[in-house]
C-alpha atoms as a PDB file:
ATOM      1  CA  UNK A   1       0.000   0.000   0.000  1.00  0.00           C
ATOM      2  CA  UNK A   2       2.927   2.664   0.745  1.00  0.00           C
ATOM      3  CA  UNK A   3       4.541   1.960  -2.508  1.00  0.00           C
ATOM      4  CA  UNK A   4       1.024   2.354  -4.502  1.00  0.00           C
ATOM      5  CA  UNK A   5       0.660   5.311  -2.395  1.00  0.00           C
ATOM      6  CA  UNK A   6       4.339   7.032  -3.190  1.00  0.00           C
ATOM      7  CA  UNK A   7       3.587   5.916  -7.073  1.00  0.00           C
ATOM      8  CA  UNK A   8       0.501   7.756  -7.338  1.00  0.00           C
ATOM      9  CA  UNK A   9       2.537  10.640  -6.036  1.00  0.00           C
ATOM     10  CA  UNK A  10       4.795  10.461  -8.016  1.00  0.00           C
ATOM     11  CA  UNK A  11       2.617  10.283 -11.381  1.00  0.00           C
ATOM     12  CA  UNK A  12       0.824  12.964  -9.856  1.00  0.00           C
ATOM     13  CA  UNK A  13       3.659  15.154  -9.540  1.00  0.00           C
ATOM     14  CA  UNK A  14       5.032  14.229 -12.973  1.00  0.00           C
ATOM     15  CA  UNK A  15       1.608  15.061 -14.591  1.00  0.00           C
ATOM     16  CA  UNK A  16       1.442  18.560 -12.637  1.00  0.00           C
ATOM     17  CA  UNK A  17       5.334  19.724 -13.963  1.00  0.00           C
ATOM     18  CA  UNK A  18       4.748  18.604 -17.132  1.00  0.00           C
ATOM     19  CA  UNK A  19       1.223  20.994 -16.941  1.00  0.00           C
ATOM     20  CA  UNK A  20       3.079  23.657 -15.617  1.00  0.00           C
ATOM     21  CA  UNK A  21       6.020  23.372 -18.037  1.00  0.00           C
ATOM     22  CA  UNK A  22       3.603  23.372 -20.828  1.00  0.00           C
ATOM     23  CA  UNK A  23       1.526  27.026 -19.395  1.00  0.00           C
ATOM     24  CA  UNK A  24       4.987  28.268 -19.246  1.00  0.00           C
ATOM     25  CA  UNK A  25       6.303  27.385 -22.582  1.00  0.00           C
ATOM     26  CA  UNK A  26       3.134  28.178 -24.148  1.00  0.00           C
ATOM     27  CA  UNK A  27       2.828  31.583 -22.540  1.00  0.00           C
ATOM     28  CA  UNK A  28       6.634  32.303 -23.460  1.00  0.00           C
ATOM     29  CA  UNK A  29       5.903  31.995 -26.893  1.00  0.00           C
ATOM     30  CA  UNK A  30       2.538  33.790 -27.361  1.00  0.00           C
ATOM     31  CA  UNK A  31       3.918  36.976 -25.220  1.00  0.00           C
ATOM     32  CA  UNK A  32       7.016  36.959 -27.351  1.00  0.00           C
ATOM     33  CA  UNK A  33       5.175  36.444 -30.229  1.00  0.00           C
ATOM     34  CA  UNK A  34       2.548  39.953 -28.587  1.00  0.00           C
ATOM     35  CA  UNK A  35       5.171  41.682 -27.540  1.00  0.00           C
ATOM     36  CA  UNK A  36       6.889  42.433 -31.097  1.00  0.00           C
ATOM     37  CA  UNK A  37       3.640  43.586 -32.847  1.00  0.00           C
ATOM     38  CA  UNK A  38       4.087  46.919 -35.060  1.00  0.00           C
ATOM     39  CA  UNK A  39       7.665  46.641 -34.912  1.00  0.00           C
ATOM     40  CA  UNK A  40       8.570  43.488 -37.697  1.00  0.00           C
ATOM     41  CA  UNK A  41       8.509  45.031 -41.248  1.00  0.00           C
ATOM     42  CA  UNK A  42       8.615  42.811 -44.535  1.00  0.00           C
ATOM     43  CA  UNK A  43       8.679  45.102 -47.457  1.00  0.00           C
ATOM     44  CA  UNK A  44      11.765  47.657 -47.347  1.00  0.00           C
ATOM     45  CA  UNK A  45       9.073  50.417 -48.530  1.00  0.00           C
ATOM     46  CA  UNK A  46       7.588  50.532 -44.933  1.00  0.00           C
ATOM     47  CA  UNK A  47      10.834  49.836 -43.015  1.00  0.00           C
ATOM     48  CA  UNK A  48      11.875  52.810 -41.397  1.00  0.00           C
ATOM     49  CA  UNK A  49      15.595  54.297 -42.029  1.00  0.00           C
ATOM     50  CA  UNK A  50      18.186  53.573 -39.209  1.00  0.00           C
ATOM     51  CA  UNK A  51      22.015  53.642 -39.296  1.00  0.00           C
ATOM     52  CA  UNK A  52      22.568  50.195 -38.201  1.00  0.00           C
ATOM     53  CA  UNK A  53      21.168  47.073 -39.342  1.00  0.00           C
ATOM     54  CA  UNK A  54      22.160  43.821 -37.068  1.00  0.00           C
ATOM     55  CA  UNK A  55      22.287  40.240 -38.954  1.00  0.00           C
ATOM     56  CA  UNK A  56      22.148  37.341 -36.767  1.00  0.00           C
ATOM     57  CA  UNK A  57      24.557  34.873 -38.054  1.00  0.00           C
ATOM     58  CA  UNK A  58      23.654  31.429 -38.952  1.00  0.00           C
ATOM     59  CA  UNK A  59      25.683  28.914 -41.388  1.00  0.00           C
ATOM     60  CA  UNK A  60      25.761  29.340 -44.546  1.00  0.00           C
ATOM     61  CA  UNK A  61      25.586  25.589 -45.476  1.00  0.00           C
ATOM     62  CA  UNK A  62      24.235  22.665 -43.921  1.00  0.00           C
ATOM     63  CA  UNK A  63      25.777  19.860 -44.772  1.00  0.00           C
ATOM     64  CA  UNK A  64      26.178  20.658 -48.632  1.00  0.00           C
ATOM     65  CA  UNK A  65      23.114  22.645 -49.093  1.00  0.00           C
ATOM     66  CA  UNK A  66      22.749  26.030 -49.248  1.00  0.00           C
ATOM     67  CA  UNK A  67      21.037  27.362 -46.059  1.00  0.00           C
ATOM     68  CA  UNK A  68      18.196  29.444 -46.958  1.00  0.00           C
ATOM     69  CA  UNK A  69      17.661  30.805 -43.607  1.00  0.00           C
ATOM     70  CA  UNK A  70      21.646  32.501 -44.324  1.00  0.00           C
ATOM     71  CA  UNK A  71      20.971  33.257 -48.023  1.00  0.00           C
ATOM     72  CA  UNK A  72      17.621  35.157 -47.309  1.00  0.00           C
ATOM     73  CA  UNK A  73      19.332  37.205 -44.492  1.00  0.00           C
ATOM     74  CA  UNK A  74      22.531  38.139 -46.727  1.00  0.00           C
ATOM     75  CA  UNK A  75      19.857  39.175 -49.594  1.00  0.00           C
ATOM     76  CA  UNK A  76      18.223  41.269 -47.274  1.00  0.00           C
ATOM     77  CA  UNK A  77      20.993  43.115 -45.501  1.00  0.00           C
ATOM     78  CA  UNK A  78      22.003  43.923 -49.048  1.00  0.00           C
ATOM     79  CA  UNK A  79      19.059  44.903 -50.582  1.00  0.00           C
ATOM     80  CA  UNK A  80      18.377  47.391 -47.547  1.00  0.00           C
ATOM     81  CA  UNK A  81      21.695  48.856 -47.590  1.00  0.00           C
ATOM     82  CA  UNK A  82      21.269  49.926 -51.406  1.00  0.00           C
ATOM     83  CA  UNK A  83      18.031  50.862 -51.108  1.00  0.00           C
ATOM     84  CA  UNK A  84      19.416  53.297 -47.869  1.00  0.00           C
ATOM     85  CA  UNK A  85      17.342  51.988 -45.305  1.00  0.00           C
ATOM     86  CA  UNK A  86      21.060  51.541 -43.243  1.00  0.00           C
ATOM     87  CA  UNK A  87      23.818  52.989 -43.488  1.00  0.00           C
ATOM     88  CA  UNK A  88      25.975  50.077 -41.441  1.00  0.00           C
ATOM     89  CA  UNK A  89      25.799  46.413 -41.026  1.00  0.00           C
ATOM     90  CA  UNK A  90      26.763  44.445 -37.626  1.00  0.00           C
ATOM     91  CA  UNK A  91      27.243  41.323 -38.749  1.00  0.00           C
ATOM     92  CA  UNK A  92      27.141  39.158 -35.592  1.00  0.00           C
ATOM     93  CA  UNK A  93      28.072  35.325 -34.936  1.00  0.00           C
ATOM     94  CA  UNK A  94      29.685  32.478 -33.734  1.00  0.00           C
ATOM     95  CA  UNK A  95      33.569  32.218 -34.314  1.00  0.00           C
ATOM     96  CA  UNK A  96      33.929  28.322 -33.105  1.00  0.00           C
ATOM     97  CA  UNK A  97      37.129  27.705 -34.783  1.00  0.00           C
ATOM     98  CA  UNK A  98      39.019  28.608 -37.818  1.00  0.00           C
ATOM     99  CA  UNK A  99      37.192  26.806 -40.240  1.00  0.00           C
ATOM    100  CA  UNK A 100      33.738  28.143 -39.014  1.00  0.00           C
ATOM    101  CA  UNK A 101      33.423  32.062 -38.839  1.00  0.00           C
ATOM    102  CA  UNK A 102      29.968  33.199 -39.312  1.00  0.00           C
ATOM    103  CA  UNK A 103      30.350  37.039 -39.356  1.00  0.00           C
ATOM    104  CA  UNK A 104      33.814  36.302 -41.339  1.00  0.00           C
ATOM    105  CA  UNK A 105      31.474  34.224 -43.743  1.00  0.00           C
ATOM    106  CA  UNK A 106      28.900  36.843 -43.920  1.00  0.00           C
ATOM    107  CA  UNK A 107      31.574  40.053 -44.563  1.00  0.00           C
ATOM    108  CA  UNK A 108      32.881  37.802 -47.863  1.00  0.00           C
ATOM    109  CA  UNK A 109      29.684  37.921 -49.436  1.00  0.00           C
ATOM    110  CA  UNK A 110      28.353  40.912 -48.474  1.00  0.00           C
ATOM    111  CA  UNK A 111      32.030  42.585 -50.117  1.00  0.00           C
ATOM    112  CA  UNK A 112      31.151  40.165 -53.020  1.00  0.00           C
ATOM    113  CA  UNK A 113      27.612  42.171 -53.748  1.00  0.00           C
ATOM    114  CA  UNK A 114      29.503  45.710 -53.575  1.00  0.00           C
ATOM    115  CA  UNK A 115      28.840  46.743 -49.560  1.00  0.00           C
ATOM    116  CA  UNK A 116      31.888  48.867 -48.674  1.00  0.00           C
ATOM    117  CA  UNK A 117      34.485  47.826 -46.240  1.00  0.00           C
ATOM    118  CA  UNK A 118      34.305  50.430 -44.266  1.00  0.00           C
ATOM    119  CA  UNK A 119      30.372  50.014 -43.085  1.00  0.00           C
ATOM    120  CA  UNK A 120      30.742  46.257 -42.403  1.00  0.00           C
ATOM    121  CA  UNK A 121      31.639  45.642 -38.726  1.00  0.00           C
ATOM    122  CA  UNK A 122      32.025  42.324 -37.369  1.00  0.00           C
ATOM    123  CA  UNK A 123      30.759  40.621 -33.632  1.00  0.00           C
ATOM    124  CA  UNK A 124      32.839  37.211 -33.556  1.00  0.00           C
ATOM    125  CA  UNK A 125      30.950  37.106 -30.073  1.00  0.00           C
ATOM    126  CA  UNK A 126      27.810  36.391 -31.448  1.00  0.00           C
ATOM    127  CA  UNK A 127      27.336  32.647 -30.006  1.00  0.00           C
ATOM    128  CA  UNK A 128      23.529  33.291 -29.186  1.00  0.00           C
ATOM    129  CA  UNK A 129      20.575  35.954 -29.963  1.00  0.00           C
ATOM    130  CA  UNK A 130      21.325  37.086 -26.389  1.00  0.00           C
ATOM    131  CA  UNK A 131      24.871  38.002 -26.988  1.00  0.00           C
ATOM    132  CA  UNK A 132      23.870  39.426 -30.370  1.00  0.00           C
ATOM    133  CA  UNK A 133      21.297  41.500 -29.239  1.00  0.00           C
ATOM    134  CA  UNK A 134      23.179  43.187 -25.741  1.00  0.00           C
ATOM    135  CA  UNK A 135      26.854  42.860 -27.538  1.00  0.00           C
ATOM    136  CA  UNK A 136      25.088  45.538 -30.125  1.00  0.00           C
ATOM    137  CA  UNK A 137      24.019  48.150 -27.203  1.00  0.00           C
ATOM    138  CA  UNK A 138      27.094  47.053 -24.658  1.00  0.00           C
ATOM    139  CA  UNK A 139      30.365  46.661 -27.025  1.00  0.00           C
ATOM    140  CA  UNK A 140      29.229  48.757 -30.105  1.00  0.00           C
ATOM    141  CA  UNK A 141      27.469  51.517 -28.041  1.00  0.00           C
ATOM    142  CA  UNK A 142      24.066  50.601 -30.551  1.00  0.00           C
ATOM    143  CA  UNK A 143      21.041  52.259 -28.623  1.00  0.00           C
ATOM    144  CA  UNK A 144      18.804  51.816 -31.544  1.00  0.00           C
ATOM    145  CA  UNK A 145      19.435  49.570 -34.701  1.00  0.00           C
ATOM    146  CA  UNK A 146      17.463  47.118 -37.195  1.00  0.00           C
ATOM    147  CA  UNK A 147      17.560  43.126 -36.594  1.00  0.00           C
ATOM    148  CA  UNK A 148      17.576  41.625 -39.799  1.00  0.00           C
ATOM    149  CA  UNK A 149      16.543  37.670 -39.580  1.00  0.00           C
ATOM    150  CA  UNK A 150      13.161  35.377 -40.193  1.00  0.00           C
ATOM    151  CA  UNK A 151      10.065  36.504 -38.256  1.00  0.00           C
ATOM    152  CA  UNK A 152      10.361  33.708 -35.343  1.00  0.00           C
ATOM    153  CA  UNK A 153      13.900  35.424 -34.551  1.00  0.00           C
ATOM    154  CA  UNK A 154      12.933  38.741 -35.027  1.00  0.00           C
ATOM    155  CA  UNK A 155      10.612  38.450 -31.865  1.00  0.00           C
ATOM    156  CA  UNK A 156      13.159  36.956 -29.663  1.00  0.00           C
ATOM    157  CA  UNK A 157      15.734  39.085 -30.903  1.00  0.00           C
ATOM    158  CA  UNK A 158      12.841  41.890 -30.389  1.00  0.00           C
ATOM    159  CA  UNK A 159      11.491  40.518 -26.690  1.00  0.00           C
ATOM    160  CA  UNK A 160      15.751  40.641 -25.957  1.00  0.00           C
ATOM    161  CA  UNK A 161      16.014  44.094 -26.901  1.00  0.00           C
ATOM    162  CA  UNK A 162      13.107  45.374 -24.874  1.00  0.00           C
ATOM    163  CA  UNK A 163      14.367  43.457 -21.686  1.00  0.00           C
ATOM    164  CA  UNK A 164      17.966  45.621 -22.375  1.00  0.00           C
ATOM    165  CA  UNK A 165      16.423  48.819 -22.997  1.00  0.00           C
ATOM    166  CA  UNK A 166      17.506  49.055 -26.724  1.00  0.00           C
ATOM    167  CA  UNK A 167      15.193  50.266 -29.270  1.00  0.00           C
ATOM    168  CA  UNK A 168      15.026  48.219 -31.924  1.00  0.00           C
ATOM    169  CA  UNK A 169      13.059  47.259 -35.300  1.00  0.00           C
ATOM    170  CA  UNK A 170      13.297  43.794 -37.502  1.00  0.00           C
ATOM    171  CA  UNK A 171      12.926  43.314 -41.169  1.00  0.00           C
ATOM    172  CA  UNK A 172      11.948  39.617 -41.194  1.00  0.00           C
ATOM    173  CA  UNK A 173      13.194  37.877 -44.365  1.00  0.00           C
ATOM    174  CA  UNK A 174      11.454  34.797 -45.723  1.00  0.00           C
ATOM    175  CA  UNK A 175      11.487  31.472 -44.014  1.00  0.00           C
ATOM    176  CA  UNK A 176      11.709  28.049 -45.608  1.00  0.00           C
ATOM    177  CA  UNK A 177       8.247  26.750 -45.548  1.00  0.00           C
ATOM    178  CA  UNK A 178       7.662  22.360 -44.787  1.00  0.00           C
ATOM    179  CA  UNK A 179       9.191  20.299 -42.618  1.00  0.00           C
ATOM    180  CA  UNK A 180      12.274  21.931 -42.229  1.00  0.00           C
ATOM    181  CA  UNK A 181      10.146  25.104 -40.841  1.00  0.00           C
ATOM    182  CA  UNK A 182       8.298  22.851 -38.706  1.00  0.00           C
ATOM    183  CA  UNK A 183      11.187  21.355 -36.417  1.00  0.00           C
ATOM    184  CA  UNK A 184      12.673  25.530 -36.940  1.00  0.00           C
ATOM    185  CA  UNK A 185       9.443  26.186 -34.716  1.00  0.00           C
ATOM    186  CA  UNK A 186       8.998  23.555 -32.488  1.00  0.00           C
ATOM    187  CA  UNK A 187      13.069  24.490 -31.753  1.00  0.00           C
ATOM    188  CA  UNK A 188      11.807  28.473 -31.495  1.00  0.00           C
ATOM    189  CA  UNK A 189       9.182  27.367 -28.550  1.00  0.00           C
ATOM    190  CA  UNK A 190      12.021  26.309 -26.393  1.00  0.00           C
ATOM    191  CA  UNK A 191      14.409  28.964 -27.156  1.00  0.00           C
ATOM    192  CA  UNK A 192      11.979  31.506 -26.378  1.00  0.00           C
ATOM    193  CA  UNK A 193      10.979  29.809 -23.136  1.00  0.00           C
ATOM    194  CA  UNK A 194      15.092  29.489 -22.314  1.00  0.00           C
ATOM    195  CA  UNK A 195      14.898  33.601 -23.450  1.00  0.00           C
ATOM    196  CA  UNK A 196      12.097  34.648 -20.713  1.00  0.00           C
ATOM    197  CA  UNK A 197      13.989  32.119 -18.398  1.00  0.00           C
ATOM    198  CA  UNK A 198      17.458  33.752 -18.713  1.00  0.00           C
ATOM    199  CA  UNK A 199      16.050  37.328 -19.115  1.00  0.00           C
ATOM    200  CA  UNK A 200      13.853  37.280 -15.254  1.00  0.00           C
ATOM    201  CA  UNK A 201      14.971  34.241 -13.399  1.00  0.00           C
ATOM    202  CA  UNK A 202      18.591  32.901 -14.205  1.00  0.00           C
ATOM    203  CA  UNK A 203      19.495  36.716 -15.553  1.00  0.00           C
ATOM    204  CA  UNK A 204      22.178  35.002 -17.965  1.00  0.00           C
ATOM    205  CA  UNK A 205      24.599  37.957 -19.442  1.00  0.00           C
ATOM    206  CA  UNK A 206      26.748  37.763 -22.577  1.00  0.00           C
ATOM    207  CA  UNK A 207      29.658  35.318 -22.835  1.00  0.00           C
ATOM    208  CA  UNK A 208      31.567  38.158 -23.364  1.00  0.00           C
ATOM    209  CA  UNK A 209      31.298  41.610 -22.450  1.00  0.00           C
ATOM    210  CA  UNK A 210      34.383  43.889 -23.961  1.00  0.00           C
ATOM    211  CA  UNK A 211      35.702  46.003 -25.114  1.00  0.00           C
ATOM    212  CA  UNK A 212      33.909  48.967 -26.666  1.00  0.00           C
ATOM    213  CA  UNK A 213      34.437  49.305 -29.955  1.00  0.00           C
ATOM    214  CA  UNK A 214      32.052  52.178 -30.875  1.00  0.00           C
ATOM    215  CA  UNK A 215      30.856  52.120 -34.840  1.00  0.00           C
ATOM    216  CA  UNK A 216      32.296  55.556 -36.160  1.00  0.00           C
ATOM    217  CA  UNK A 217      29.781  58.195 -37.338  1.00  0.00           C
ATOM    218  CA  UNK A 218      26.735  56.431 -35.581  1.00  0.00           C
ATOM    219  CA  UNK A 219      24.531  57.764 -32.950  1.00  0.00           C
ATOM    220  CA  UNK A 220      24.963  56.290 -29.940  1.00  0.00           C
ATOM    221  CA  UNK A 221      21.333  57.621 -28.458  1.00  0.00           C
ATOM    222  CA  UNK A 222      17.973  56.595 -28.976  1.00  0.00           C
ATOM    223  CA  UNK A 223      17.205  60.164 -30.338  1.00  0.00           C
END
């Protein structure tokens, strides 16, 4: 009788944290998703003008293939820069090792399509949208810039910013639609769940902090 006692505490217990994990991650996602209304933009003729747009780094292959989630951001941060809707590009991502350099990656083919050297800048600390998003405001003295990046990023990155006091936009650039958009969502759930975790309970920082290295020419005020 004890053990059928402890047992049935113990599925009861399981069933209420999985409940509870489920409100939470659920919540997570629709406030995120709330919180960035009015401020994601997907035609450059609405997009307002800033000096800086931000592209979060991803790879640019996986396995073989072309990524489309890094092809669709390059295109973008391109296409806004000629069409003046920025004047600068932070191009911010991981830097693992030698042979994988994300804002390195990103800097080569942006040169390729004619953006000048000298409005490229480069955040090899980029390892997560957290470190992206407060490396922009903390190293490069960004107050205000545009995320460029699919729509599911663009609130996280967005939900980040507000949580750091930065004031920030998104253009959100196409996503690949099927399965491989499915499993990118089901992923964006827990990320945004870790995000609201980090940001009021575990208050997780950047890996690393320093030091400045203010973009020349750019505002460094929300005004």
């Amino acid at each position: 009788m004890a053990f059928q006692r402890l047992f049935r505490q113990a599925i009861f217990t399981l069933i209420g944290f999985t409940v509870v994990t489920a409100i939470v991650m659920a919540a997570s996602d629709i406030a995120i998703t709330v919180n960035a209304k009015g401020r994601i933009y997907q035609h450059a003729e609405t997009l307002p003008a800033r000096q800086v747009g931000l592209v979060l780094g991803t790879s640019k292959y996986i396995g073989k293939t072309p990524n489309p989630y890094y092809t669709y951001r390059i295109e973008a941060a391109e296409s806004l820069y000629h069409a003046g809707k920025i004047q600068h590009l932070l191009l911010s991502g991981d830097n693992a090792h030698r042979s994988y350099n994300e804002p390195w990656t990103m800097k080569r083919d942006l040169r390729q399509a004619g953006i000048p050297e000298e409005t490229i800048h480069l955040d090899y600390a980029g390892f997560r949208t957290l470190d992206s998003v407060v490396r922009a405001k903390t190293v490069f003295s960004l107050a205000r810039y545009t995320v460029i990046s699919q729509q599911f990023h663009c609130e996280r990155a967005l939900f980040l910013a507000d949580v750091n006091n930065i004031d920030a936009i998104c253009y959100a650039v196409p996503s690949p639609q099927g399965w491989a958009g499915v499993k990118i969502r089901a992923r964006e759930v827990l990320a945004r769940t870790k995000a609201v975790l980090d940001s009021f309970i575990l208050n997780v920082k950047p890996k690393f902090t320093g030091p400045k290295e203010p973009i020349n020419g750019v505002s460094t005020s929300k005004d």
